[in-house]
PDB file of N, CA and C in Angstrom:
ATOM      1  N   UNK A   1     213.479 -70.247 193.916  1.00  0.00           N
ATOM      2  CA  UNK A   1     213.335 -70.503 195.338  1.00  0.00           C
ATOM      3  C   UNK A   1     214.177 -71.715 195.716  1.00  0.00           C
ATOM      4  N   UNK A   2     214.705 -71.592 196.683  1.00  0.00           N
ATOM      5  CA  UNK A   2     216.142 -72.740 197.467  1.00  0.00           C
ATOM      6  C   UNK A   2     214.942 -73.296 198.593  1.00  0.00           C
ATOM      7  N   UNK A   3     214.467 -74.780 198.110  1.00  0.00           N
ATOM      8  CA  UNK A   3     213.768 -75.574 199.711  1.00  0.00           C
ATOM      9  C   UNK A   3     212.040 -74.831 200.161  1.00  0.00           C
ATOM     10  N   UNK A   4     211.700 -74.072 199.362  1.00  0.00           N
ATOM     11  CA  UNK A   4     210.379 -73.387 199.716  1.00  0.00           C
ATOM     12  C   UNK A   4     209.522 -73.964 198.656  1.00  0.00           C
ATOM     13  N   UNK A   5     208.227 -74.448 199.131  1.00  0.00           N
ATOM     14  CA  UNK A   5     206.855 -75.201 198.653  1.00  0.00           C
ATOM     15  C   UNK A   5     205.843 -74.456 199.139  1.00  0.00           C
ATOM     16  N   UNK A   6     204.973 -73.336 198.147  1.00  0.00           N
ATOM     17  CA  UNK A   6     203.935 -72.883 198.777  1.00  0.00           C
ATOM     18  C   UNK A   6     202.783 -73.378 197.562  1.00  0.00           C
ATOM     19  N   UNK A   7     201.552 -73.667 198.588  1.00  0.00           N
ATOM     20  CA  UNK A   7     200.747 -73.943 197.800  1.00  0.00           C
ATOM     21  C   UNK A   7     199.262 -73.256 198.804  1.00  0.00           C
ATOM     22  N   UNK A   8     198.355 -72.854 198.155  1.00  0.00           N
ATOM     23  CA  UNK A   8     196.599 -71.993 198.708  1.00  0.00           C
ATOM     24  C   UNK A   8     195.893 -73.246 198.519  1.00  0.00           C
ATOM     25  N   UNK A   9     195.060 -73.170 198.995  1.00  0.00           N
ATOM     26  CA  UNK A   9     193.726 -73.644 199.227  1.00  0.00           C
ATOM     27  C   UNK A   9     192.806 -73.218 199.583  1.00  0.00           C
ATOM     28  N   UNK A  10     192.054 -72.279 198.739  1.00  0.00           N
ATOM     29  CA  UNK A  10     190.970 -71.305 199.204  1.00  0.00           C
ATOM     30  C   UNK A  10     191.891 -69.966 199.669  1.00  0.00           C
ATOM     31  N   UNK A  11     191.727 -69.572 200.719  1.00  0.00           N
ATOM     32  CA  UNK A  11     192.151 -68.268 201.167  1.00  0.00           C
ATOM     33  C   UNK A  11     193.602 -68.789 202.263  1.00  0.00           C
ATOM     34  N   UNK A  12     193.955 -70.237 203.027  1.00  0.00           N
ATOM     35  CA  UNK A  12     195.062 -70.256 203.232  1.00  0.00           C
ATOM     36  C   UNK A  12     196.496 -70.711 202.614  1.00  0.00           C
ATOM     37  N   UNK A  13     197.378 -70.126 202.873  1.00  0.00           N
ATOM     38  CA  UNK A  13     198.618 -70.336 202.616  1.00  0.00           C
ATOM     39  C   UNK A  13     199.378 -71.647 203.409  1.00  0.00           C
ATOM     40  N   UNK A  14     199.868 -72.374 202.353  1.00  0.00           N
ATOM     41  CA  UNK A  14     200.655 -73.416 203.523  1.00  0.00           C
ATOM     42  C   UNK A  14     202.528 -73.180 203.149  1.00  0.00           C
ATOM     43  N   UNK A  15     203.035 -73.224 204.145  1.00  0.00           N
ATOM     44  CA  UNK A  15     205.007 -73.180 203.448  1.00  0.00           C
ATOM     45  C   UNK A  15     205.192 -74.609 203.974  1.00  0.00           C
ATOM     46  N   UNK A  16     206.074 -75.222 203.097  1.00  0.00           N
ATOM     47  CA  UNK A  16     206.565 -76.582 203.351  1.00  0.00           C
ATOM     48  C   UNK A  16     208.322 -75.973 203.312  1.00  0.00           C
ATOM     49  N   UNK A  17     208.808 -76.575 204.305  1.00  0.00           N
ATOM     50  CA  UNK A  17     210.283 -76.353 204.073  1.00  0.00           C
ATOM     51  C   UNK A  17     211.187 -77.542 204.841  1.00  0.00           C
ATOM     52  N   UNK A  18     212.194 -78.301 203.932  1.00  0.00           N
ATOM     53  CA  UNK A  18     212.838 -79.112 205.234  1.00  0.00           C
ATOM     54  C   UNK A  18     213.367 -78.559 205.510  1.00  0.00           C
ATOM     55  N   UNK A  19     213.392 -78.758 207.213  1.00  0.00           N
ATOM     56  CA  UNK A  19     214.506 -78.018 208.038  1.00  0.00           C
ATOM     57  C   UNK A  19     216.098 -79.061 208.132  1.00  0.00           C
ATOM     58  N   UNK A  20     215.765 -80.009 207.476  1.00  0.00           N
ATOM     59  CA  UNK A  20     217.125 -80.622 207.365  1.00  0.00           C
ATOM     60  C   UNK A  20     218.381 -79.929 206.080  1.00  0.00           C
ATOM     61  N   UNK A  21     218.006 -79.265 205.420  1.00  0.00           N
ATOM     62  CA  UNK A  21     218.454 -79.215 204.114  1.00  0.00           C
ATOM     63  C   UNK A  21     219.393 -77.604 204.672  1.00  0.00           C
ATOM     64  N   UNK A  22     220.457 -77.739 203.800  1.00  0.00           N
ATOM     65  CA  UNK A  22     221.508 -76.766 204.048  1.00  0.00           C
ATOM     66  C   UNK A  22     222.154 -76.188 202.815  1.00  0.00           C
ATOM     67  N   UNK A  23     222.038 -74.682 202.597  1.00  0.00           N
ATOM     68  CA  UNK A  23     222.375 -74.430 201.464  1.00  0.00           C
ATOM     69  C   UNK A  23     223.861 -73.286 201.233  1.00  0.00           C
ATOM     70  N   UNK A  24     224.685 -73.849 202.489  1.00  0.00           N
ATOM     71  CA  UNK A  24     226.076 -72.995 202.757  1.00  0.00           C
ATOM     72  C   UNK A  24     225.551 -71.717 203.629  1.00  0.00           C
ATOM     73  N   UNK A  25     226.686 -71.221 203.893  1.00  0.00           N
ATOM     74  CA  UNK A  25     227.158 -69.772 204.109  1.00  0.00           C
ATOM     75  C   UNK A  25     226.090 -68.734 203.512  1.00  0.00           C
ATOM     76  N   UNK A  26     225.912 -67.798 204.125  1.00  0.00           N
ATOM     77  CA  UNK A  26     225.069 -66.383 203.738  1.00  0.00           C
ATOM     78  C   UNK A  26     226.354 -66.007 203.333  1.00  0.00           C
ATOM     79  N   UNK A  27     225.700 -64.969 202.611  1.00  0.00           N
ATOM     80  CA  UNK A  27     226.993 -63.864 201.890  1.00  0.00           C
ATOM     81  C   UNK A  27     228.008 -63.253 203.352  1.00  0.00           C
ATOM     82  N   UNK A  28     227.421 -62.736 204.087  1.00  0.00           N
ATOM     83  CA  UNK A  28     228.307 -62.300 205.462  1.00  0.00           C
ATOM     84  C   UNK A  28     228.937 -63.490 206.019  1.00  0.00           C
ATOM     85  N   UNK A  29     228.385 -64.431 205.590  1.00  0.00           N
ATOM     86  CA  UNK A  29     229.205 -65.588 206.564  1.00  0.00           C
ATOM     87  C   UNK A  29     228.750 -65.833 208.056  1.00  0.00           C
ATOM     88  N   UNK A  30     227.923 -65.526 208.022  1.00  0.00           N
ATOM     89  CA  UNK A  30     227.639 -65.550 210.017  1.00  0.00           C
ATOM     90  C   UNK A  30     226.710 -66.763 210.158  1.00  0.00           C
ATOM     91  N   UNK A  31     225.585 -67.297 208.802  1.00  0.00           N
ATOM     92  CA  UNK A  31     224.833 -67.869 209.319  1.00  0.00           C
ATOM     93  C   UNK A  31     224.843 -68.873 208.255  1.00  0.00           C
ATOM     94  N   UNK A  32     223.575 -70.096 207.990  1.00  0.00           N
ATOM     95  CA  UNK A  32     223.738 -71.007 207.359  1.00  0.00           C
ATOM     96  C   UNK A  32     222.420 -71.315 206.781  1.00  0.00           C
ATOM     97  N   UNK A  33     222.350 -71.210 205.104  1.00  0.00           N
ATOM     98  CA  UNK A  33     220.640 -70.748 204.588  1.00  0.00           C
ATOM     99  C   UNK A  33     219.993 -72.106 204.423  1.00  0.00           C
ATOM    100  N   UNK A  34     219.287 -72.106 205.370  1.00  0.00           N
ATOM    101  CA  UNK A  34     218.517 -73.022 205.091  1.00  0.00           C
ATOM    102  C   UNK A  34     217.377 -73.478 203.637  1.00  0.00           C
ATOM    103  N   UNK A  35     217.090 -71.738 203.645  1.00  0.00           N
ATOM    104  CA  UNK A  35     215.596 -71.893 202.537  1.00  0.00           C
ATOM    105  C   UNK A  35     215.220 -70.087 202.435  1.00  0.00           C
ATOM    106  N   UNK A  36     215.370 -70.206 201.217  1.00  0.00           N
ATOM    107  CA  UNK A  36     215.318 -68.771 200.689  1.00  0.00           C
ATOM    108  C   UNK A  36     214.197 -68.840 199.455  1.00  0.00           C
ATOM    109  N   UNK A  37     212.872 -67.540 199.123  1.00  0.00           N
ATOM    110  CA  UNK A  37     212.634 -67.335 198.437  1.00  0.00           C
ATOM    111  C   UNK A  37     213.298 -66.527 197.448  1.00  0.00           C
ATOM    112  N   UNK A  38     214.415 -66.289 198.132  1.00  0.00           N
ATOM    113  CA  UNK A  38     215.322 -65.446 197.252  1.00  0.00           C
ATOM    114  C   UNK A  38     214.561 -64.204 196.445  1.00  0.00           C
ATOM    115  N   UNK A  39     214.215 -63.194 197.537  1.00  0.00           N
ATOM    116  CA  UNK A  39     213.474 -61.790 196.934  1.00  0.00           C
ATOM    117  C   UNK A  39     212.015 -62.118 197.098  1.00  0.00           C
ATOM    118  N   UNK A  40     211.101 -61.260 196.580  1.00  0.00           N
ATOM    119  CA  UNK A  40     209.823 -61.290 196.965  1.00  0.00           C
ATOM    120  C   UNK A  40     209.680 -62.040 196.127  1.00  0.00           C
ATOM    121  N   UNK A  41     208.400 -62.861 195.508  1.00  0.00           N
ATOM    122  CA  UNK A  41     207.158 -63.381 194.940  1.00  0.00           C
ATOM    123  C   UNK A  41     206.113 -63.958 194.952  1.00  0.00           C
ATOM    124  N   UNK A  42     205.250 -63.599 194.139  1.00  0.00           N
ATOM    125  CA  UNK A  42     203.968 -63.953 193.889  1.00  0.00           C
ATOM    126  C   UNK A  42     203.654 -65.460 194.514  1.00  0.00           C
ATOM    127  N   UNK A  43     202.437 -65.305 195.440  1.00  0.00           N
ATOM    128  CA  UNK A  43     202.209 -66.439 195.855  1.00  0.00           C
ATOM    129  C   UNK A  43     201.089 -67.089 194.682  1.00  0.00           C
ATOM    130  N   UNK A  44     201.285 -68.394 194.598  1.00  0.00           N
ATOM    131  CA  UNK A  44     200.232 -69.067 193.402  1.00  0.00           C
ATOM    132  C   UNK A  44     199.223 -68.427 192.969  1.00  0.00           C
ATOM    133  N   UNK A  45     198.590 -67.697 191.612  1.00  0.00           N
ATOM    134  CA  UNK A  45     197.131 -67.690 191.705  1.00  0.00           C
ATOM    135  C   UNK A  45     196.332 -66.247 192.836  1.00  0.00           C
ATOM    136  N   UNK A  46     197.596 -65.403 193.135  1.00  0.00           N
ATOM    137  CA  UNK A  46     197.035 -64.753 193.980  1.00  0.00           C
ATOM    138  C   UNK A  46     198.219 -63.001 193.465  1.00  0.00           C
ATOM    139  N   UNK A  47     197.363 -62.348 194.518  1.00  0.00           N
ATOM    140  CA  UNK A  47     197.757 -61.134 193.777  1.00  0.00           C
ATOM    141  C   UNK A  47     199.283 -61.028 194.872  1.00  0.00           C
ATOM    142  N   UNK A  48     199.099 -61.493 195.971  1.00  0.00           N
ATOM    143  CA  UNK A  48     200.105 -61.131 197.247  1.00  0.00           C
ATOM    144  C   UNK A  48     201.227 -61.762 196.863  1.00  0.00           C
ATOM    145  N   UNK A  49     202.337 -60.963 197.494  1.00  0.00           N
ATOM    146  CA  UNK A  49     203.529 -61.562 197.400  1.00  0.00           C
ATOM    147  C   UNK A  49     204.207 -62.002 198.563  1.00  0.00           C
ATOM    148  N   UNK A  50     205.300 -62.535 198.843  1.00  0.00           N
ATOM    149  CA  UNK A  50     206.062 -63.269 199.959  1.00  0.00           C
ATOM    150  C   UNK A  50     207.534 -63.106 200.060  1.00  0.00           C
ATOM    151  N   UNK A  51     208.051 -62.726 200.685  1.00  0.00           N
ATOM    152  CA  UNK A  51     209.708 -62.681 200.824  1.00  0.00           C
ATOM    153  C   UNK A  51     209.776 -63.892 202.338  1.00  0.00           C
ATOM    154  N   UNK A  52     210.927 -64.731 201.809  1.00  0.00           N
ATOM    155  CA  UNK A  52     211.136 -65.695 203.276  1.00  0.00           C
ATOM    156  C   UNK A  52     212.392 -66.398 203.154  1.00  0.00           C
ATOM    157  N   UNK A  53     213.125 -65.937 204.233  1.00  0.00           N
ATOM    158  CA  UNK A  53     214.142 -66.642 204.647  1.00  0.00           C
ATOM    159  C   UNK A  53     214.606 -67.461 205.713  1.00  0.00           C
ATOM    160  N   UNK A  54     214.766 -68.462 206.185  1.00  0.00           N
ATOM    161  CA  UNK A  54     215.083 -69.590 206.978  1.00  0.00           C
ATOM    162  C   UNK A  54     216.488 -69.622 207.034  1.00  0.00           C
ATOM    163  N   UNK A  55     217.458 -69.393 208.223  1.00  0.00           N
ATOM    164  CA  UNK A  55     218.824 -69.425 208.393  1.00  0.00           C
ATOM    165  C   UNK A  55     219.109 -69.887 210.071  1.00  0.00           C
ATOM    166  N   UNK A  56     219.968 -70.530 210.572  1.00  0.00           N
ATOM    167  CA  UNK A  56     220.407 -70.996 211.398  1.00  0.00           C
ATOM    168  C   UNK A  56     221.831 -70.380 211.732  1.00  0.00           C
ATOM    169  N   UNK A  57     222.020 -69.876 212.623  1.00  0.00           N
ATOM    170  CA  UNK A  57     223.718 -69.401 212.830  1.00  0.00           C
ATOM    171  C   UNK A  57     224.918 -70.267 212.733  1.00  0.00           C
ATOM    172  N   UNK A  58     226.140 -70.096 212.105  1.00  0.00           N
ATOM    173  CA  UNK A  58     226.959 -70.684 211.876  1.00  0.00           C
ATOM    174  C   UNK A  58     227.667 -71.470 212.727  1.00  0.00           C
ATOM    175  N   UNK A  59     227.581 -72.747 212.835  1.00  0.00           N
ATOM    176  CA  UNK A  59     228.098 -73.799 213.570  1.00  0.00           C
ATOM    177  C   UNK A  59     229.509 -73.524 214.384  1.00  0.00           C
TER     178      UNK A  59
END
């Protein structure tokens, strides 16, 4: 995972992500990745999974 912090507490989910942090170009080039789980996974301790991406359009 690129910039993604998940952590449960009981039954909620929290995502921590800085929105300052920049991790180039998407593969198409159009936008700018902020924070990628890069594909699905398992959230902590739990059966569910998560796919998440954070991108901003290219400057």
């Amino acid at each position: 995972m690129k910039n993604v912090e998940l952590t449960v507490e009981g039954t909620m989910l929290t995502i921590k992500v800085d929105l300052s942090k920049d991790f180039g170009p998407s593969s198409s080039g159009k936008t700018t990745i902020i924070a990628s789980t890069e594909g699905n996974v398992s959230i902590p301790d739990r059966e569910e999974k998560i796919g998440l991406n954070i991108y901003k359009k290219k400057a």
